[in-house]
PDB file of N, CA and C in Angstrom:
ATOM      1  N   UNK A   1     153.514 -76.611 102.615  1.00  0.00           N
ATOM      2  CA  UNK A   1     154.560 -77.138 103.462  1.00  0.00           C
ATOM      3  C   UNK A   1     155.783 -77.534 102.624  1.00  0.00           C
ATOM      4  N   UNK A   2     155.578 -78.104 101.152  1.00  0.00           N
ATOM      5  CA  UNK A   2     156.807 -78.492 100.430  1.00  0.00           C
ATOM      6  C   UNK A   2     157.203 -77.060 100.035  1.00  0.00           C
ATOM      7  N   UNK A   3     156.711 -75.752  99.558  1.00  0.00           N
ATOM      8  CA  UNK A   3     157.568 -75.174  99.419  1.00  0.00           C
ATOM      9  C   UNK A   3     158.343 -74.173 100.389  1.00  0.00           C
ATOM     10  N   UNK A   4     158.185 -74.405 101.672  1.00  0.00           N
ATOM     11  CA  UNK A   4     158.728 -74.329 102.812  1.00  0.00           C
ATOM     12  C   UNK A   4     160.014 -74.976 103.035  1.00  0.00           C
ATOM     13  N   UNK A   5     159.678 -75.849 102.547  1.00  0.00           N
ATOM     14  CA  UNK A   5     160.560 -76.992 102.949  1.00  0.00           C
ATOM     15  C   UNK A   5     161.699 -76.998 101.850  1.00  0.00           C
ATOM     16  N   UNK A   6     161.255 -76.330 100.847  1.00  0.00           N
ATOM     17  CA  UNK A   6     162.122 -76.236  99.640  1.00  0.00           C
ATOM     18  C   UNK A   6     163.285 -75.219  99.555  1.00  0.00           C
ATOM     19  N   UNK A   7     162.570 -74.181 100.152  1.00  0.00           N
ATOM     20  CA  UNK A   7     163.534 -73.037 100.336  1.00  0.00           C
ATOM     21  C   UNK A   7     164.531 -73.192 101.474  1.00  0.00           C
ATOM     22  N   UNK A   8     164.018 -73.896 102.864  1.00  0.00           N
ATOM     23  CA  UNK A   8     165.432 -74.286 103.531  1.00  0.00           C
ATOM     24  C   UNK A   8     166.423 -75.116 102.798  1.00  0.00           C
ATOM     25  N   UNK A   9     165.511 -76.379 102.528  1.00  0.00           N
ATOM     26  CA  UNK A   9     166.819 -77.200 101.364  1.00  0.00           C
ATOM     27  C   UNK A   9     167.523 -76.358 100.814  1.00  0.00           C
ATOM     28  N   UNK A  10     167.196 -75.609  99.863  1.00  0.00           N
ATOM     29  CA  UNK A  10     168.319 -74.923  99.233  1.00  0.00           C
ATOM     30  C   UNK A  10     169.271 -74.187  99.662  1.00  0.00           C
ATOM     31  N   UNK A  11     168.868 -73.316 100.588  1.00  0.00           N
ATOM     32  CA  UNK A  11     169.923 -72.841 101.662  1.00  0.00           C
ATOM     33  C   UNK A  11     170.742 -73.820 102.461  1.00  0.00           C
ATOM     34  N   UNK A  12     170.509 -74.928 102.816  1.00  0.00           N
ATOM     35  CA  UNK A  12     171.336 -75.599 103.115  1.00  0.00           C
ATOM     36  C   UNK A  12     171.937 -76.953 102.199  1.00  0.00           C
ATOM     37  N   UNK A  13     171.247 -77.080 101.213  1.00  0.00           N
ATOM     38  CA  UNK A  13     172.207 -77.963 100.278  1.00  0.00           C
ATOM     39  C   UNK A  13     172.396 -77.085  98.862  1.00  0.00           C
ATOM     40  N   UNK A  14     173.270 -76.199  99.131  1.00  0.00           N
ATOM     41  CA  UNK A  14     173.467 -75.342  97.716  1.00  0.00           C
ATOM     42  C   UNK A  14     174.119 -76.444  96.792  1.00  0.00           C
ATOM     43  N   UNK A  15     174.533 -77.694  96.636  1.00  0.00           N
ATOM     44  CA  UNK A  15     175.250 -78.387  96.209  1.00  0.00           C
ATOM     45  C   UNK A  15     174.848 -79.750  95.560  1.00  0.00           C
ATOM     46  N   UNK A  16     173.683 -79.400  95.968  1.00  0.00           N
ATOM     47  CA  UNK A  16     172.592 -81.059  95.932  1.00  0.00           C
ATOM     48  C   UNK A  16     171.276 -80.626  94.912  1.00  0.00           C
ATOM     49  N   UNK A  17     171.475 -79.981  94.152  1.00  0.00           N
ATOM     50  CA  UNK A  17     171.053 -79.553  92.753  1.00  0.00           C
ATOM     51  C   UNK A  17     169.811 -80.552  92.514  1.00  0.00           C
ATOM     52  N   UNK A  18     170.585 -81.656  91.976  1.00  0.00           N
ATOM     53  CA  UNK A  18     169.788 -82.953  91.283  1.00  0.00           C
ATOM     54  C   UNK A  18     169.039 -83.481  91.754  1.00  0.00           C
ATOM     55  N   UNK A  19     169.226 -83.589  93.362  1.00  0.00           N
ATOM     56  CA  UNK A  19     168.205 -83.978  94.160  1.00  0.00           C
ATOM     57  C   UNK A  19     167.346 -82.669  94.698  1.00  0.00           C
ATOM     58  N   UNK A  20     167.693 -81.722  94.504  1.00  0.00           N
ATOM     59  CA  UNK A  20     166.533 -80.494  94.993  1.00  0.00           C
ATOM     60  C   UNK A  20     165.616 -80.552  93.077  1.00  0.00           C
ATOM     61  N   UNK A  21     166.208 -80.703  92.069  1.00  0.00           N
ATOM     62  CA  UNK A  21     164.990 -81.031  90.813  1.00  0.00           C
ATOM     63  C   UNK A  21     164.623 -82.045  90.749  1.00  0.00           C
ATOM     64  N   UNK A  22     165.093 -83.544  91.469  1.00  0.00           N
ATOM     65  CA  UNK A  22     164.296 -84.544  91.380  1.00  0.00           C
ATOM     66  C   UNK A  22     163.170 -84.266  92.489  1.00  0.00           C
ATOM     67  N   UNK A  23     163.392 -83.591  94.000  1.00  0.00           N
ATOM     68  CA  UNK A  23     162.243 -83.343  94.582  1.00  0.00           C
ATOM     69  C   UNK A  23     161.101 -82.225  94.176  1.00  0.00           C
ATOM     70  N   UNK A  24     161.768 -81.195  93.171  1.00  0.00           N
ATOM     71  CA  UNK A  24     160.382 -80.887  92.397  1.00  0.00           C
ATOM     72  C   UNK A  24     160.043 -81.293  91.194  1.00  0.00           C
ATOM     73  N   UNK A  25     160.708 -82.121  90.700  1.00  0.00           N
ATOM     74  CA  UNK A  25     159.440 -82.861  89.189  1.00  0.00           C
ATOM     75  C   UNK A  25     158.619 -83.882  90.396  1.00  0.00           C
ATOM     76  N   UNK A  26     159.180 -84.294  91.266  1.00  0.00           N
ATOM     77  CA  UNK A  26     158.119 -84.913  91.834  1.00  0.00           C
ATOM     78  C   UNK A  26     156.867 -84.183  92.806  1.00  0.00           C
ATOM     79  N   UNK A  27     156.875 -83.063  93.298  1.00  0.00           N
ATOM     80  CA  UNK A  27     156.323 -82.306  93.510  1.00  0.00           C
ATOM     81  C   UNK A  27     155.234 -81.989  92.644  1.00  0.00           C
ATOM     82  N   UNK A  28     155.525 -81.876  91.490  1.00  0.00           N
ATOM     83  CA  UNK A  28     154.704 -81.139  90.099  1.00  0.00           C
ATOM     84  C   UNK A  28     154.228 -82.339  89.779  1.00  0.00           C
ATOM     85  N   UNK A  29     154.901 -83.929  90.000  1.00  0.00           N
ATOM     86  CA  UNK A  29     153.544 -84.751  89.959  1.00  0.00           C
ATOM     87  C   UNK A  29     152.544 -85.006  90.428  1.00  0.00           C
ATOM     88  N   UNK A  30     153.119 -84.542  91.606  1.00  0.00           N
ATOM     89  CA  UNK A  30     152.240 -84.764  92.791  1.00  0.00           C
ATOM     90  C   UNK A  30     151.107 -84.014  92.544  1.00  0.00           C
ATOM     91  N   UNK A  31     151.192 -82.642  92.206  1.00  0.00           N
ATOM     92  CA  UNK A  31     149.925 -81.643  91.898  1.00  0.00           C
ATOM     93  C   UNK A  31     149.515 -82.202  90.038  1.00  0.00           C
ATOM     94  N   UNK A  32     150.044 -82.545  89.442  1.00  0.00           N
ATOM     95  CA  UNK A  32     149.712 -83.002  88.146  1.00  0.00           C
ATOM     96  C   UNK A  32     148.021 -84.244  88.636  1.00  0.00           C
ATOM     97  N   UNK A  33     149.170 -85.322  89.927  1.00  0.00           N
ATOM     98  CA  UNK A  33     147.841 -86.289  89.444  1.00  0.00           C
ATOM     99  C   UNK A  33     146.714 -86.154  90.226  1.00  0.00           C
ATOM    100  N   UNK A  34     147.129 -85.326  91.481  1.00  0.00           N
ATOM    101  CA  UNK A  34     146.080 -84.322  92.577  1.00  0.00           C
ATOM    102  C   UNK A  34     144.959 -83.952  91.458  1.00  0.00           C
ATOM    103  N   UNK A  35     144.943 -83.374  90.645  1.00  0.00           N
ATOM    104  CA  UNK A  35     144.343 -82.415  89.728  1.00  0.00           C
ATOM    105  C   UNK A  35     143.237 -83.689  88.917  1.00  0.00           C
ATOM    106  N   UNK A  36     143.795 -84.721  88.409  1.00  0.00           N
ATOM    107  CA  UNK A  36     143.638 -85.825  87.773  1.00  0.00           C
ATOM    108  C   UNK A  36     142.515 -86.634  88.775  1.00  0.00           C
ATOM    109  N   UNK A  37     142.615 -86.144  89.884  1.00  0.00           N
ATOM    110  CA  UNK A  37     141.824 -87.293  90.642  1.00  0.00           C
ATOM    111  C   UNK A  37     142.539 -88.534  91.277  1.00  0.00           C
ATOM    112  N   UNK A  38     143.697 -88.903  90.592  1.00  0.00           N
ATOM    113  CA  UNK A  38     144.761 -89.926  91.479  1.00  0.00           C
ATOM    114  C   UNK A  38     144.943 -89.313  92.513  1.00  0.00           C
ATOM    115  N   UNK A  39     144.284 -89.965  93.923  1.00  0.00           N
ATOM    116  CA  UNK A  39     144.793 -89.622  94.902  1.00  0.00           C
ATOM    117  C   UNK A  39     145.890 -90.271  95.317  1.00  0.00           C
ATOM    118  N   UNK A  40     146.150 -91.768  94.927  1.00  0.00           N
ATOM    119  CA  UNK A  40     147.086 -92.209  95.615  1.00  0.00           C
ATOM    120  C   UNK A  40     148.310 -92.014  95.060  1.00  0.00           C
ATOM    121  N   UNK A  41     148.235 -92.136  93.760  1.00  0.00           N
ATOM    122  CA  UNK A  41     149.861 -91.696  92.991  1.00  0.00           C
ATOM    123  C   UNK A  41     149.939 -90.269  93.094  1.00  0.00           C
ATOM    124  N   UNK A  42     149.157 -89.121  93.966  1.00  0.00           N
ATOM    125  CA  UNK A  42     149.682 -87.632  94.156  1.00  0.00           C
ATOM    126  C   UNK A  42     150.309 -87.703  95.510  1.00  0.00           C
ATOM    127  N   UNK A  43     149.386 -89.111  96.447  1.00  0.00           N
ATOM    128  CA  UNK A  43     150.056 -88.989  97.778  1.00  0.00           C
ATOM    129  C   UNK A  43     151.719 -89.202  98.052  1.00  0.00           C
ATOM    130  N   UNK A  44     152.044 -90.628  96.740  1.00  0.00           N
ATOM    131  CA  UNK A  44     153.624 -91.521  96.375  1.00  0.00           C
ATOM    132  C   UNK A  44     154.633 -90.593  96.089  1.00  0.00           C
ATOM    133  N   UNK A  45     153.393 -89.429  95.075  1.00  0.00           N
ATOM    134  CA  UNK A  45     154.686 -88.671  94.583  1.00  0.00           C
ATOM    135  C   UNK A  45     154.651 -87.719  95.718  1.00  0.00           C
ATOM    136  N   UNK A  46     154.232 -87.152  96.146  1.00  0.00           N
ATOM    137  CA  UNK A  46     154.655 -86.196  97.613  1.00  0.00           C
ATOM    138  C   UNK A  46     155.371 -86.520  98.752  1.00  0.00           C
ATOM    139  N   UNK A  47     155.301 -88.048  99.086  1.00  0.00           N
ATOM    140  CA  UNK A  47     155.930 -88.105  99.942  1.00  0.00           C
ATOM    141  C   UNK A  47     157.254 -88.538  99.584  1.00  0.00           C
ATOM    142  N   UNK A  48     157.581 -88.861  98.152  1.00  0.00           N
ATOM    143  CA  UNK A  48     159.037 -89.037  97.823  1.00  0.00           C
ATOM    144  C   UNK A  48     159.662 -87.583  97.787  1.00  0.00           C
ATOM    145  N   UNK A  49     159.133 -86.764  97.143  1.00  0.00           N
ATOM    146  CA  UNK A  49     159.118 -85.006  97.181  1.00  0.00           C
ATOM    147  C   UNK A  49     159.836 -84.731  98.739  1.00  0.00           C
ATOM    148  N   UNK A  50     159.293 -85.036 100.034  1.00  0.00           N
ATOM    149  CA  UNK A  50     159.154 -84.718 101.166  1.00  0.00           C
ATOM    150  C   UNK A  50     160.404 -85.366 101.629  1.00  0.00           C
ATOM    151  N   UNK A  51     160.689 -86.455 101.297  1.00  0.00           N
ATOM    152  CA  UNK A  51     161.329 -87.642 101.875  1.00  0.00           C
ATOM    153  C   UNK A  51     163.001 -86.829 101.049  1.00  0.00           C
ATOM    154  N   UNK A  52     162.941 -86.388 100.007  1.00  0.00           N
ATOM    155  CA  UNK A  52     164.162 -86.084  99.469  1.00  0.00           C
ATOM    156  C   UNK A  52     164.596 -84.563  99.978  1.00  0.00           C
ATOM    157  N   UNK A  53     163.935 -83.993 100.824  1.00  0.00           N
ATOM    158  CA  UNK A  53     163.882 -82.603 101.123  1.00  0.00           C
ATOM    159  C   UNK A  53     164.386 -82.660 102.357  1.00  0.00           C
ATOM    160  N   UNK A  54     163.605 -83.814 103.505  1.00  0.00           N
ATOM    161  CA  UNK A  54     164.443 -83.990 104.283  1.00  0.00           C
ATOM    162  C   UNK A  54     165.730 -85.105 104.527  1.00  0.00           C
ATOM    163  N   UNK A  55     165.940 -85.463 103.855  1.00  0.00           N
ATOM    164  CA  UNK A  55     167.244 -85.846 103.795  1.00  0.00           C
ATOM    165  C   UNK A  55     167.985 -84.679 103.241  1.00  0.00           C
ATOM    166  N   UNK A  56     168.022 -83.893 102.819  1.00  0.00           N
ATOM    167  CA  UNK A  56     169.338 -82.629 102.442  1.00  0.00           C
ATOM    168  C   UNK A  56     169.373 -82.033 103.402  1.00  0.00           C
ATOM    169  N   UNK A  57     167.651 -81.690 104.233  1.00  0.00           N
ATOM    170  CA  UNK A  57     167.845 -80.996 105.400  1.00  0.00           C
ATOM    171  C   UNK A  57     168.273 -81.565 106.963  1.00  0.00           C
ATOM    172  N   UNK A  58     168.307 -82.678 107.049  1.00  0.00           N
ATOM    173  CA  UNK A  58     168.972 -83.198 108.175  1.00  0.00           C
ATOM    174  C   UNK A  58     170.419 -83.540 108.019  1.00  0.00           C
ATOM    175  N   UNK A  59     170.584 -83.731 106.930  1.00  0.00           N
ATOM    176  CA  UNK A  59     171.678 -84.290 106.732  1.00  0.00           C
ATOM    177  C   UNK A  59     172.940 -83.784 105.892  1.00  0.00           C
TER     178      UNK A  59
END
């Protein structure tokens, strides 16, 4: 679903760069601590991931 969500962002915020790589290093934490067994710091970092994706896309 995030990289769904990634590819509209970019089409619609060609301009919002910093916040389309701050929503994937957080993404890649998200699967970093998934992997690790942190469930809850993979859930924090995904939904900040999610949360920055739609804000470019609504807005």
């Amino acid at each position: 679903m995030f990289e769904e969500n990634l590819q509209r962002a970019k089409e619609i915020g060609k301009h919002q760069n910093n916040i389309l790589e701050l929503a994937v290093q957080y993404y890649q934490d998200a699967k970093y601590y998934l992997e690790k067994g942190d469930y809850f710091t993979a859930f924090g970092c995904i939904n900040y991931a999610h949360g920055l994706l739609d804000a470019i896309i609504k807005f």
